[in-house]
N, C-alpha and C. Protein backbone atom coordinates (compact mmCIF):
# COMPACT_ATOMS: atom_id res chain seq x y z
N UNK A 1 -18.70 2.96 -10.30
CA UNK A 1 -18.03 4.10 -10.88
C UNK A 1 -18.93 4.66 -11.98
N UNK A 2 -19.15 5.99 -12.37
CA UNK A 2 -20.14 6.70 -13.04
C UNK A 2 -18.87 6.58 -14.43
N UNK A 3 -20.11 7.09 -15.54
CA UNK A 3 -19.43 6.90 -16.98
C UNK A 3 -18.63 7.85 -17.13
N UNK A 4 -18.95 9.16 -16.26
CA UNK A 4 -17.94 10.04 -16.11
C UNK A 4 -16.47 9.79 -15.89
N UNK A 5 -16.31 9.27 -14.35
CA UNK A 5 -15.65 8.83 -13.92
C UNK A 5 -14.46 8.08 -14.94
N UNK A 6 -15.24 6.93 -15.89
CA UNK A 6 -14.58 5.92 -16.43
C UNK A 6 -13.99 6.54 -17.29
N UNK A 7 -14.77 7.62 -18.10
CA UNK A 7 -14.30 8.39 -19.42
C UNK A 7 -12.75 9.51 -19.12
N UNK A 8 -13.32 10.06 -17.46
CA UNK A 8 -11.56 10.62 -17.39
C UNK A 8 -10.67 9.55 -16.87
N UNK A 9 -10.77 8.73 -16.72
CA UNK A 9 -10.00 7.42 -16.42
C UNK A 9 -9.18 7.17 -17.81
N UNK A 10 -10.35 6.97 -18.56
CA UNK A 10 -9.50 6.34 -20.06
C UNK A 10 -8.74 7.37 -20.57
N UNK A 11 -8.88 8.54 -20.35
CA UNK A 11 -8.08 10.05 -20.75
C UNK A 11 -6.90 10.05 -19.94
N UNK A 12 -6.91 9.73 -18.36
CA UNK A 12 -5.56 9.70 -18.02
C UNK A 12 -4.67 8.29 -18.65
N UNK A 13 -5.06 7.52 -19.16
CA UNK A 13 -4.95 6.08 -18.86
C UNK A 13 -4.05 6.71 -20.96
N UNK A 14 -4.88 7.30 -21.48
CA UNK A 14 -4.43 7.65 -22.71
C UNK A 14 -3.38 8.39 -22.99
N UNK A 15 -3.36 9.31 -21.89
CA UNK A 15 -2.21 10.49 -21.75
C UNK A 15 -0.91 9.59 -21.27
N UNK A 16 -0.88 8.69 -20.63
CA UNK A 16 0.09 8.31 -20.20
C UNK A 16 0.60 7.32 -21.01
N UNK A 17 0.31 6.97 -21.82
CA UNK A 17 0.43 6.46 -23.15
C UNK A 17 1.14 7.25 -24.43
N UNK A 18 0.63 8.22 -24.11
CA UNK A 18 0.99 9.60 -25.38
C UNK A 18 2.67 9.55 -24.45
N UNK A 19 2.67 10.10 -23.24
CA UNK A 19 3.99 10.73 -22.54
C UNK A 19 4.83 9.65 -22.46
N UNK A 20 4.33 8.40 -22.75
CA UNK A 20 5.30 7.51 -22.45
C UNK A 20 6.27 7.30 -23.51
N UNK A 21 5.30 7.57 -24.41
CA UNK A 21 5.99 7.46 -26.26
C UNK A 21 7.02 8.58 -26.25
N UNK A 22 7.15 9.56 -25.26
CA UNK A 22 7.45 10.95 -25.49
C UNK A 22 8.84 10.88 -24.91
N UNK A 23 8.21 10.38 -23.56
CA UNK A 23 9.66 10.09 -22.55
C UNK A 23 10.42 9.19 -22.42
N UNK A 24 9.74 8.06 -22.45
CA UNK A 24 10.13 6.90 -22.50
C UNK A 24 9.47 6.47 -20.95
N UNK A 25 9.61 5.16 -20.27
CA UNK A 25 9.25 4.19 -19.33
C UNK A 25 9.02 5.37 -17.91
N UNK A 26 8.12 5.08 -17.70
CA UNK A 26 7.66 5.48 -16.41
C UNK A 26 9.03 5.37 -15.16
N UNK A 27 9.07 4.08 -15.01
CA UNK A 27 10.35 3.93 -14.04
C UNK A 27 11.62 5.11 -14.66
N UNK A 28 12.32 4.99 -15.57
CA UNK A 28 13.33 5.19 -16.37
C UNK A 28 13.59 6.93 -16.16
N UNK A 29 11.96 7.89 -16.35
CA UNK A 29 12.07 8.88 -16.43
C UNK A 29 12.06 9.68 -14.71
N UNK A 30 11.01 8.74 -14.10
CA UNK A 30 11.36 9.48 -13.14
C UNK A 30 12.40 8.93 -12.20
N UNK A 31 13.18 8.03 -12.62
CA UNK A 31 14.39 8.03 -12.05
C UNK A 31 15.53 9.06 -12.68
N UNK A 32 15.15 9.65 -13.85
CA UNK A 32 15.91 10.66 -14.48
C UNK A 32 16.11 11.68 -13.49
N UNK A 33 14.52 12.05 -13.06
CA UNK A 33 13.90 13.31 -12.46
C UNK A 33 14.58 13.15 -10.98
N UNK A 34 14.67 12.02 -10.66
CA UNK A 34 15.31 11.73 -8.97
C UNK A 34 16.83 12.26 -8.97
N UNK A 35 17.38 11.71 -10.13
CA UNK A 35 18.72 11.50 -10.50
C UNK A 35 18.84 13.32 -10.26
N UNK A 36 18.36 13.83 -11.18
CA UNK A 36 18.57 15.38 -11.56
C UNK A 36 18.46 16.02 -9.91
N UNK A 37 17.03 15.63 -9.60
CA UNK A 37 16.75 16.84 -7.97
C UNK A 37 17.57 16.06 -7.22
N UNK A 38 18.11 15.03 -7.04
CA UNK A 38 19.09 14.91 -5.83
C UNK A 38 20.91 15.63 -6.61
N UNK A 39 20.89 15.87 -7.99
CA UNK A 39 22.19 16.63 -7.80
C UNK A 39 22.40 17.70 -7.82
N UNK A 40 20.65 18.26 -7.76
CA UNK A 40 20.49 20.17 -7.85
C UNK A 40 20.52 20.37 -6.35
N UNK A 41 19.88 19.14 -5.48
CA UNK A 41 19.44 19.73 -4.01
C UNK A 41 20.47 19.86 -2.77
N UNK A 42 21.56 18.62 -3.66
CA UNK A 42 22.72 17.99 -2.83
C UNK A 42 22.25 17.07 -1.62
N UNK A 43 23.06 18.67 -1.18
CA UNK A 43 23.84 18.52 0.64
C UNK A 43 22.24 19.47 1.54
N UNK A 44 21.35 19.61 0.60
CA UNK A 44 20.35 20.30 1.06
C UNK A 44 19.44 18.99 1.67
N UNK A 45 19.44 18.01 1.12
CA UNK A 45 18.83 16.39 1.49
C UNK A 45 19.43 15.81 2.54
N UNK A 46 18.96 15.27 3.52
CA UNK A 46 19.30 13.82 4.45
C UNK A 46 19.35 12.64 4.31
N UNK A 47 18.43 12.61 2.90
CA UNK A 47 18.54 11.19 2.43
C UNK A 47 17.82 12.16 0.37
N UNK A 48 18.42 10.98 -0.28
CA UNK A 48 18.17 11.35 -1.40
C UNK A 48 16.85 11.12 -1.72
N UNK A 49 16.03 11.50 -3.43
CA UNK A 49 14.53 11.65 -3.20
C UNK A 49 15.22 10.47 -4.08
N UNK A 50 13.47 9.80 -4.34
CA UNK A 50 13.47 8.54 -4.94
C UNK A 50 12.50 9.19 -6.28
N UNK A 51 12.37 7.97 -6.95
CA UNK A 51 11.05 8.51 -8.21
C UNK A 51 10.04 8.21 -7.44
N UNK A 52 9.67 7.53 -6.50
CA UNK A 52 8.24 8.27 -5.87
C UNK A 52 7.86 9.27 -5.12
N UNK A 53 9.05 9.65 -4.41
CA UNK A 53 9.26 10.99 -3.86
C UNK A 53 8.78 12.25 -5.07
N UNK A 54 9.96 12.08 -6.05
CA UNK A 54 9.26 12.68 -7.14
C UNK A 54 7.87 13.23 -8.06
N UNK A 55 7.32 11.76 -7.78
CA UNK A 55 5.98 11.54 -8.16
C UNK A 55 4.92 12.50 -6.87
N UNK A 56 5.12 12.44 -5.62
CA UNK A 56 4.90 13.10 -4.33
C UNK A 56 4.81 14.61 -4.93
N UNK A 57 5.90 14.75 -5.15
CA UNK A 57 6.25 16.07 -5.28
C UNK A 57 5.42 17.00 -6.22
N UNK A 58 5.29 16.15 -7.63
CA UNK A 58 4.56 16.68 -8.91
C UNK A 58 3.37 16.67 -8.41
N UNK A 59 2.41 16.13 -7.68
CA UNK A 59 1.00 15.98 -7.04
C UNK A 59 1.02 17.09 -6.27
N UNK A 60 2.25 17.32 -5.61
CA UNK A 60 2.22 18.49 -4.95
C UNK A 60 1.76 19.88 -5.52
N UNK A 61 2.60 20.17 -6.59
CA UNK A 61 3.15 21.15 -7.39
C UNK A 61 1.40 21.41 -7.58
N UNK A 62 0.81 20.51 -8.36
CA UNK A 62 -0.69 20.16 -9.38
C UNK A 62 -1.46 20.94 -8.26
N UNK A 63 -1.35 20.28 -6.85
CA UNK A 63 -2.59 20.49 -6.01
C UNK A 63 -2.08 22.07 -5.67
N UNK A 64 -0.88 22.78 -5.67
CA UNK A 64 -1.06 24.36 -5.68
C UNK A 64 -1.41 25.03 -6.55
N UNK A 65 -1.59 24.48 -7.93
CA UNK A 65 -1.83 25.25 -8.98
C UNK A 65 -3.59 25.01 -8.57
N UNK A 66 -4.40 23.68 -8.42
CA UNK A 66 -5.44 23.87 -7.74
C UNK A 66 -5.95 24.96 -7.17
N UNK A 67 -5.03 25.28 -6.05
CA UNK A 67 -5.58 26.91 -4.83
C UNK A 67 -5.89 27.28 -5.61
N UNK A 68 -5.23 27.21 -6.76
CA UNK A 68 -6.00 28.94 -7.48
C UNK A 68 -6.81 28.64 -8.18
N UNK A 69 -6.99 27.37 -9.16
CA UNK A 69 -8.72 27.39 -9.99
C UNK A 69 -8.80 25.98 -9.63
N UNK A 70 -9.69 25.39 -8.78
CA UNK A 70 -9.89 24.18 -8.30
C UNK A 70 -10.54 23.44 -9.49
N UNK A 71 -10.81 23.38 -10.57
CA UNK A 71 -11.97 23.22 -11.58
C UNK A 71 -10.86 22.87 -12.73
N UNK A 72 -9.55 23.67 -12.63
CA UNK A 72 -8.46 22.88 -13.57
C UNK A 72 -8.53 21.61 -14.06
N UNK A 73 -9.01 21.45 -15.21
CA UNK A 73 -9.29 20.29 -15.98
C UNK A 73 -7.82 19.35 -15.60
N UNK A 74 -6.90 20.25 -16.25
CA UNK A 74 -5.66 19.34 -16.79
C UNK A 74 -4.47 19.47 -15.45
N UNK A 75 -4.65 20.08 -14.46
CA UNK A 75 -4.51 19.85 -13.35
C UNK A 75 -4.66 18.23 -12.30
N UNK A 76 -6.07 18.18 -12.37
CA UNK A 76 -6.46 16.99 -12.36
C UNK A 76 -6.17 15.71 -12.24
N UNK A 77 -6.22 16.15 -14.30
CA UNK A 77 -5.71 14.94 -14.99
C UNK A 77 -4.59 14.15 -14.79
N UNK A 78 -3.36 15.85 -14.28
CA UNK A 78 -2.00 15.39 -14.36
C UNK A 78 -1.94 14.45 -12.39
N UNK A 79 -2.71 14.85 -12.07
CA UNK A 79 -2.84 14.10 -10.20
C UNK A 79 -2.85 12.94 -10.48
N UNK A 80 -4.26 12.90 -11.25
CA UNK A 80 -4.31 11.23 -11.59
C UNK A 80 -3.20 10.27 -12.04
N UNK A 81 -2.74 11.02 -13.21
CA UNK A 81 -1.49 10.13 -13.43
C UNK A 81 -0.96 9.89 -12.70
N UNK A 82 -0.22 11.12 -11.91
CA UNK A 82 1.43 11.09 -11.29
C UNK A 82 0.63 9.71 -10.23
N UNK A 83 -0.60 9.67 -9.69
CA UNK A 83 -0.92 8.78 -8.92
C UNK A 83 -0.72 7.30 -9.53
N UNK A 84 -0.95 7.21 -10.54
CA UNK A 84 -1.03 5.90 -11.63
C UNK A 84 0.60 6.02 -11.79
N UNK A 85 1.74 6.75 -12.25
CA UNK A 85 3.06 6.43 -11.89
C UNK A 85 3.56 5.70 -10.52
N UNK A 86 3.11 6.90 -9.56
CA UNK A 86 3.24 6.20 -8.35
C UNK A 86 3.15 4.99 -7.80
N UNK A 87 2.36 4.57 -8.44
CA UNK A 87 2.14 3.24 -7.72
C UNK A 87 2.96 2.29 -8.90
N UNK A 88 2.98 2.91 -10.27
CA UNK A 88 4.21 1.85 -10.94
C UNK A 88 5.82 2.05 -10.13
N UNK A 89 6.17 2.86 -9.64
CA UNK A 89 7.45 2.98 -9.31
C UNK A 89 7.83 2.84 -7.95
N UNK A 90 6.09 2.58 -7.71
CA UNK A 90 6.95 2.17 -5.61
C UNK A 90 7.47 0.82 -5.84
């Protein structure tokens, strides 16, 4: 892995640190976020979303804001995380 590499590593690795202080527990919040889109979406679902569904989703959101400036620093950043959530909440 290049020093590059490591240095936005420790930046996502920092940010999620900052948001955690903010939100509270990784699990906790995006089970908030599950909680909320399965009672906005309903009867629109077949099965309810989970917090990794969630986490899915926000990667989603990131990689369209991408289309439009692929070079989005904090775009990125936020992939990386939701990826580093993801794998805390599967």
């Amino acid at each position: 892995m290049t020093d590059r590499s490591k240095a936005f590593l420790s930046v996502v690795d920092a940010t999620l640190d900052t948001r955690g202080e903010a939100y509270g527990s990784m699990q906790e919040n995006f089970q908030r976020m599950a909680d909320m889109a399965n009672a906005y979406l309903g009867p629109k679902l077949k099965h309810p979303l989970s917090p990794a569904d969630c986490c899915g989703i926000m990667v989603a959101f990131k990689l369209a804001r991408l289309a439009n400036d692929a070079a989005h620093a904090d775009s990125i950043l936020d992939i990386a995380g939701y990826a580093a959530i993801w794998n805390e909440v599967t």
